[in-house]
Protein backbone atom coordinates (compact mmCIF):
# COMPACT_ATOMS: atom_id res chain seq x y z
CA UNK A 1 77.90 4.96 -127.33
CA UNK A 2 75.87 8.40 -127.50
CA UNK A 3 77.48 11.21 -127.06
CA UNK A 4 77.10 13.41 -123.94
CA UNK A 5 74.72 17.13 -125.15
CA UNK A 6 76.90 18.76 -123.08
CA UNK A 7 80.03 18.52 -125.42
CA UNK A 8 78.20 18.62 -128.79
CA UNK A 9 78.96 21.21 -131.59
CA UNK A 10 76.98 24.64 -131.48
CA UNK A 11 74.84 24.67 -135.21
CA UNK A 12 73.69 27.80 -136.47
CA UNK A 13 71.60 27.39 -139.75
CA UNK A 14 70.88 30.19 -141.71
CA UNK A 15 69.41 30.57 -145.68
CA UNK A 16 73.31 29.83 -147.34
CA UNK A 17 75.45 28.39 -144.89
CA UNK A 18 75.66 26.64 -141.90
CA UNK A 19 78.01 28.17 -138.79
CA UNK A 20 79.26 25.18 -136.56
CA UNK A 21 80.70 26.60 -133.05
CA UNK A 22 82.79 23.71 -131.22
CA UNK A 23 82.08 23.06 -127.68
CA UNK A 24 85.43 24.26 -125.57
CA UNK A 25 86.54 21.94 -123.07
CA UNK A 26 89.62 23.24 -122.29
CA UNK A 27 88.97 25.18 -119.50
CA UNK A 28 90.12 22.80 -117.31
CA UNK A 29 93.69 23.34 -118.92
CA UNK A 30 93.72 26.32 -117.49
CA UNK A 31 95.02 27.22 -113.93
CA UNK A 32 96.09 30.67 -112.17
CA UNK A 33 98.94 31.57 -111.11
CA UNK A 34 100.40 33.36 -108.19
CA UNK A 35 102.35 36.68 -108.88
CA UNK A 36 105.69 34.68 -108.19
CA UNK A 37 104.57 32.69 -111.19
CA UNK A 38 104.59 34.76 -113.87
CA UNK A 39 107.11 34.21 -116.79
CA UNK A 40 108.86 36.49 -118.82
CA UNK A 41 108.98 34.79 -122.25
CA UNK A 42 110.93 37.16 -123.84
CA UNK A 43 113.58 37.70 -121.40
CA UNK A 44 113.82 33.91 -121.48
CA UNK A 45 114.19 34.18 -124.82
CA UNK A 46 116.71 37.39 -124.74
CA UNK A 47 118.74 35.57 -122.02
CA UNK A 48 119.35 32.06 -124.32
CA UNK A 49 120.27 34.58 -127.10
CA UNK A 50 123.43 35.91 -124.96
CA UNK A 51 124.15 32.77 -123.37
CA UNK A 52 124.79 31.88 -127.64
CA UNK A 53 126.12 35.48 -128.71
CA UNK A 54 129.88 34.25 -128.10
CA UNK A 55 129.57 31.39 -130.55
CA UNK A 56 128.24 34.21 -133.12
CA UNK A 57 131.05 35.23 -134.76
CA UNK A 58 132.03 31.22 -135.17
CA UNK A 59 128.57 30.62 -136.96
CA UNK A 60 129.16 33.70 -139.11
CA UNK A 61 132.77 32.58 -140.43
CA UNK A 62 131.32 29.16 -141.44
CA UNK A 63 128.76 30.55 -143.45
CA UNK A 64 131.36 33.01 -144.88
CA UNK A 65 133.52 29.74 -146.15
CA UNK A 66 130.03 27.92 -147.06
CA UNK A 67 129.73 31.07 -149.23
CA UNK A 68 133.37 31.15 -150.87
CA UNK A 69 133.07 27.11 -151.19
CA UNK A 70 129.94 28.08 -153.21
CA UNK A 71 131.69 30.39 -155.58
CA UNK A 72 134.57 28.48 -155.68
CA UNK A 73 132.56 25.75 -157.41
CA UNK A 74 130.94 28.81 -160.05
CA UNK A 75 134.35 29.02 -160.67
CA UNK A 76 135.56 25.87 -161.44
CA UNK A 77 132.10 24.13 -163.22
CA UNK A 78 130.21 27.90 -164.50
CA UNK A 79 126.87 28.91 -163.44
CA UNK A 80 124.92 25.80 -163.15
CA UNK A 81 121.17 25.25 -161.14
CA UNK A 82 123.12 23.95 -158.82
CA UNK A 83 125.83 25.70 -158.15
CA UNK A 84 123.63 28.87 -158.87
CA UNK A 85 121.26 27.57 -156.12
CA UNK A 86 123.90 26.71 -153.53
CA UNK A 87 125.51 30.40 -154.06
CA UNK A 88 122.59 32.15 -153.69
CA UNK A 89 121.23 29.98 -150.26
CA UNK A 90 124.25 30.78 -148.67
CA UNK A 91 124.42 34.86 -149.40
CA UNK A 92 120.53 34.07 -147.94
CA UNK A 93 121.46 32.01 -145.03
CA UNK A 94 124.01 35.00 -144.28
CA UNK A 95 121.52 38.11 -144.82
CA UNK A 96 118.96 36.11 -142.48
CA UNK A 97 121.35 35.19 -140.06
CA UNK A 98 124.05 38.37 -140.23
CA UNK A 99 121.23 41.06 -138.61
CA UNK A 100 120.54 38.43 -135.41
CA UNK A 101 124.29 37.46 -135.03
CA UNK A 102 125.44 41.37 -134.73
CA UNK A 103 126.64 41.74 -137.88
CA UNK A 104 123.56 43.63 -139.89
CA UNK A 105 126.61 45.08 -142.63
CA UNK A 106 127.11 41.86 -143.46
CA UNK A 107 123.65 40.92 -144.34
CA UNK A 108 123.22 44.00 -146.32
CA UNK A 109 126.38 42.98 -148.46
CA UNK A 110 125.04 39.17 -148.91
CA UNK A 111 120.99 40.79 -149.90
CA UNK A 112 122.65 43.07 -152.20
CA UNK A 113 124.17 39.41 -153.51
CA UNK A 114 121.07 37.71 -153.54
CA UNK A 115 119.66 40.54 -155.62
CA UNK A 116 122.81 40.01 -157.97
CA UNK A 117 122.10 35.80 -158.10
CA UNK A 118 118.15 36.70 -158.66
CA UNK A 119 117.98 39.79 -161.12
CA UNK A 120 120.59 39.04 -163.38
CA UNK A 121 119.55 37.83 -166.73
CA UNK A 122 122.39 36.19 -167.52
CA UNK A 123 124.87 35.12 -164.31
CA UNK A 124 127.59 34.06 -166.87
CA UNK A 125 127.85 37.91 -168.25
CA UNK A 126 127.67 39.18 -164.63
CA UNK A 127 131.29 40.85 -164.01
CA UNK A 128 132.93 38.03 -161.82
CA UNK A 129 134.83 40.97 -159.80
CA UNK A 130 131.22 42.18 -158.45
CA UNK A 131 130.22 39.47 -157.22
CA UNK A 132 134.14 38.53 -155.44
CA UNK A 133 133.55 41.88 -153.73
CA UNK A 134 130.50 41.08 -152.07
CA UNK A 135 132.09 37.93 -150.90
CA UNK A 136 135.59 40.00 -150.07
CA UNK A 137 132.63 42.84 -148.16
CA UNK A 138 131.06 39.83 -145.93
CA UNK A 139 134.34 38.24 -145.08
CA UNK A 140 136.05 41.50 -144.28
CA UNK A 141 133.00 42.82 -142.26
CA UNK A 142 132.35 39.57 -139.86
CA UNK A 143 136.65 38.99 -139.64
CA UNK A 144 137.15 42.59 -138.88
CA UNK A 145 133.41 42.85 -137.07
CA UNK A 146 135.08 44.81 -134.17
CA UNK A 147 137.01 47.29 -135.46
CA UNK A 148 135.06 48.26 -138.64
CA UNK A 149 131.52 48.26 -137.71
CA UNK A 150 132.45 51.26 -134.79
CA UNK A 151 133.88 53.21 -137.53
CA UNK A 152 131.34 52.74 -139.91
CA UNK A 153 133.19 51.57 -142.53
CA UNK A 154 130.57 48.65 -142.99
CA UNK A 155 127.65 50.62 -143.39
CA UNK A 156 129.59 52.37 -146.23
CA UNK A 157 131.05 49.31 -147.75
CA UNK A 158 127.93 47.56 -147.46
CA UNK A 159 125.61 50.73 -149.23
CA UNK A 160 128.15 51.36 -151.99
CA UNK A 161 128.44 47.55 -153.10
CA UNK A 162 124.60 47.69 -153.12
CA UNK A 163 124.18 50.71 -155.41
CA UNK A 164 127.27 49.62 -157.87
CA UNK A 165 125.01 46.13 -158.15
CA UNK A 166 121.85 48.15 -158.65
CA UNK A 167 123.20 50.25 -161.08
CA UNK A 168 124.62 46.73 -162.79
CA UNK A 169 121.18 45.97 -162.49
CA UNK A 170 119.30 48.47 -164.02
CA UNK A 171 121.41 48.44 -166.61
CA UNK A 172 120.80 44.79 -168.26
CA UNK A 173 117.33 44.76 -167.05
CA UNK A 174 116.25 47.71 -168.91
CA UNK A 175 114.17 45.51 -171.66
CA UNK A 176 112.74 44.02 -168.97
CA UNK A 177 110.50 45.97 -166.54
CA UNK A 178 109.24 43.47 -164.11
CA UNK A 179 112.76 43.15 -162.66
CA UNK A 180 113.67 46.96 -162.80
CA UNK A 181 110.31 46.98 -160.38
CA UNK A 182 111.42 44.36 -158.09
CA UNK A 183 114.66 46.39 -157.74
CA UNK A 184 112.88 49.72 -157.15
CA UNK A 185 111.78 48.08 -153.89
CA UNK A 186 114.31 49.14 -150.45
CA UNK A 187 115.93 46.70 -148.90
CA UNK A 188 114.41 44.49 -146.49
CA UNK A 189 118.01 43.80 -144.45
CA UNK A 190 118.67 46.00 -141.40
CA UNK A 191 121.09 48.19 -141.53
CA UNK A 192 121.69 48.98 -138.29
């Protein structure tokens, strides 16, 4: 069966290359619409969001126990791939999630974690205390969401964890200078 001209490929030869321009036939998926038509994606979007904001603060407390489950087994079998893997996922799962759920503290807390899990040289030597209080800071920040994020006390929990692990940090990474670099670099988490 030969193929119709009309919908063959546009070929533009030149001395090195070739340029091959598809034919576009979907024109006729393409209507117009009447002013009454026209939707908002974005407020769509915006409206499913706080049709889902109440179960929030339900989402945020299960990732808060998937992240003291995930410690909990540090504790009990050491630092492992796995259980080194499954820690750091769920302080990620929280910083990702913690900014779009309303509670941007506590995704500053679990980044300042990941940074913890990531730059450490040796996760054995890390002070278990420092890494409890960023678990303690997340917990206390989505439990008490209400009452300590209007009095800022998150922000300031949150910034003070962060430079206590960067000065941990800097401190055993000092041999090694492509880590001190990577912490050099701001945080990516919003804060507010």
């Amino acid at each position: 069966m030969a193929r119709d001209k009309r919908h063959a490929a546009m070929i533009q030869t030149f001395a090195d290359h070739a340029v091959i321009t598809p034919h576009h036939s979907l024109k006729h998926a393409i209507r117009a619409t009447g002013k009454r038509e026209l939707d908002d994606p974005v407020a769509r979007a915006e409206a499913a969001l706080a049709n889902l904001s109440g179960e929030f603060k339900t989402w945020m407390r299960a990732e808060c126990d998937r992240l003291s489950a995930a410690y909990a087994a540090v504790l009990a079998k050491g630092f492992t791939d796995l259980t080194r893997g499954e820690l750091f996922r769920a302080a990620h799962d929280i910083k990702g999630d913690a900014p779009t759920f309303g509670f941007p503290a506590a995704g500053v807390a679990a980044e300042s974690l990941c940074r913890i899990i990531e730059h450490a040289p040796n996760l054995a030597a890390v002070p278990p205390d420092l890494i409890q209080h960023h678990i303690d800071a997340v917990q206390a920040i989505v439990r008490e969401h209400n009452t300590i994020e209007k009095a800022g006390v998150a922000n300031e929990l949150s910034s003070r964890l962060r430079a206590v692990a960067d000065d941990y940090l800097n401190i055993v990474n000092k041999d090694r200078p492509e880590h001190l670099d990577a912490l050099a670099v701001p945080s990516i988490a919003p804060t507010n």
